[in-house]
Protein backbone atom coordinates (compact mmCIF):
# COMPACT_ATOMS: atom_id res chain seq x y z
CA UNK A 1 -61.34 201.51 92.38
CA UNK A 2 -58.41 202.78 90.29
CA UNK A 3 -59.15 204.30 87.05
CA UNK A 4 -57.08 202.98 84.30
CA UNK A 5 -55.91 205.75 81.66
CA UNK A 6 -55.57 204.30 78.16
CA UNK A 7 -52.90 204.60 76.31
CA UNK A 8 -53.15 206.01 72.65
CA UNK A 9 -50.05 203.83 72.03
CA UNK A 10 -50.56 201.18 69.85
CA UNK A 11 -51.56 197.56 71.33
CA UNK A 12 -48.09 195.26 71.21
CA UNK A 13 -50.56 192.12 69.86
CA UNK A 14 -49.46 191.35 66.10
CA UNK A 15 -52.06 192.62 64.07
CA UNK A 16 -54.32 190.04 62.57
CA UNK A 17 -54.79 191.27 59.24
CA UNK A 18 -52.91 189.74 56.72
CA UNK A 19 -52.43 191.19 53.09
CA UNK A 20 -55.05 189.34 50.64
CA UNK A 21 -52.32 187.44 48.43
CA UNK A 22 -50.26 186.53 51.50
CA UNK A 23 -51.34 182.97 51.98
CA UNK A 24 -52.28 182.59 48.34
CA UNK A 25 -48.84 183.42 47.41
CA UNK A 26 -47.31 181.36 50.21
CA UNK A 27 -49.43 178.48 48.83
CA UNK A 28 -49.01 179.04 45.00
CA UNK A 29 -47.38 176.64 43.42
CA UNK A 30 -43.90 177.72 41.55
CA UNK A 31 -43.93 178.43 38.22
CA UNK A 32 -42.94 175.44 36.01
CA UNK A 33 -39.84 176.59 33.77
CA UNK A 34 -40.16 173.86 31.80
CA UNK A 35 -43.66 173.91 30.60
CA UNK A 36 -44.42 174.82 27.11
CA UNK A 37 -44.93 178.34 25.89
CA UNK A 38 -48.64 177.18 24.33
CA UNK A 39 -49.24 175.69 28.20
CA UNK A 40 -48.11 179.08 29.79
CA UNK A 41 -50.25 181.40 27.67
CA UNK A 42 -53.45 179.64 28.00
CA UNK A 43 -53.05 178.79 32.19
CA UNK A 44 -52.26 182.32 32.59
CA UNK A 45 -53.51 184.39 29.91
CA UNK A 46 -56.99 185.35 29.33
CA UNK A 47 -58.43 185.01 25.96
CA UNK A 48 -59.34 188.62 26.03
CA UNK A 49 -55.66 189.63 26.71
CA UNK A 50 -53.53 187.34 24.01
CA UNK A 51 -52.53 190.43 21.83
CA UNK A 52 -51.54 192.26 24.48
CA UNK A 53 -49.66 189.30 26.37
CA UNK A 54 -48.15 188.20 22.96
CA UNK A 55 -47.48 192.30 21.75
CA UNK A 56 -45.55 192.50 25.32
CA UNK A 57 -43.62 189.32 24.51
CA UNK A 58 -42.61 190.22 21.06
CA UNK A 59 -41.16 193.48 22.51
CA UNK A 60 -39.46 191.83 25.15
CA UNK A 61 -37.74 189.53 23.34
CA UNK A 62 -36.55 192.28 20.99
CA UNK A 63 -35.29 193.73 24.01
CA UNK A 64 -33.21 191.08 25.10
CA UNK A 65 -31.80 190.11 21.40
CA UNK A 66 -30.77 194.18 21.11
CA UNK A 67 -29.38 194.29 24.75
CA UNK A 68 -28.21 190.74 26.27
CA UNK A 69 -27.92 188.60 23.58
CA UNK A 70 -26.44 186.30 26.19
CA UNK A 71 -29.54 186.06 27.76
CA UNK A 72 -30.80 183.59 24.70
CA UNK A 73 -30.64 180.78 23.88
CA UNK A 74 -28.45 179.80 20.69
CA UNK A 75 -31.57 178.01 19.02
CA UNK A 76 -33.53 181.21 19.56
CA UNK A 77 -30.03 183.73 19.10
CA UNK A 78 -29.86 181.80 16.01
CA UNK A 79 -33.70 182.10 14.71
CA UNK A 80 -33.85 185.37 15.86
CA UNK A 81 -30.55 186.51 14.07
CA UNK A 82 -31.88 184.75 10.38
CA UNK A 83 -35.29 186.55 10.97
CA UNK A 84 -32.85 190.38 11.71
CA UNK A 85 -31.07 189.60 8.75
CA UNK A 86 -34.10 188.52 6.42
CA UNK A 87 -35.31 191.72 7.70
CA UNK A 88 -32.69 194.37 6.32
C-alpha cells in the first residue's frame, strides 16, 4: 500500500462559504428613485433612528448646496437659496 502524504496546500474546490449578504444583496430589490421621501424614511428608517437619519440628511444636503450646487435640483436650488438668504 502506498502512503499518501498530504499536502498543506490548499484544496482547489471553491470554497462553499458565501458572505452573509451575498445572496440577499443579489436578491434585493433596487432602490426605487422615484418613491417619495416620506416612503423612503419609514421602509428604511427605524423609528428609533429618525433624528439621526433626518440630522444626517440635513447636513448632507447642506453639503451639496455649499459644494455642487449642480447636483440639485432647481426646485430645491431654488428653496434652498430663499431659505440661505432668509437666513443672513
Amino acid at each position: 500500500m502506498l502512503n499518501k502524504k498530504k499536502s498543506s496546500r490548499p484544496s482547489k474546490k471553491k470554497a462553499s462559504a458565501k458572505s452573509p449578504t451575498s445572496n440577499a444583496s443579489r436578491n434585493a430589490p433596487a432602490a426605487d428613485a422615484r418613491a417619495s421621501t416620506d416612503r423612503v424614511e419609514k421602509s428604511f428608517v427605524g423609528d428609533g433612528s429618525i433624528d439621526t437619519y433626518v440630522g444626517q440628511l440635513a447636513r448632507f444636503g447642506t453639503y451639496l448646496f455649499d459644494n455642487h450646487t449642480g447636483k440639485l435640483s432647481d426646485g430645491h436650488l431654488e428653496k434652498m437659496t430663499d431659505a440661505h438668504n432668509e437666513d443672513k
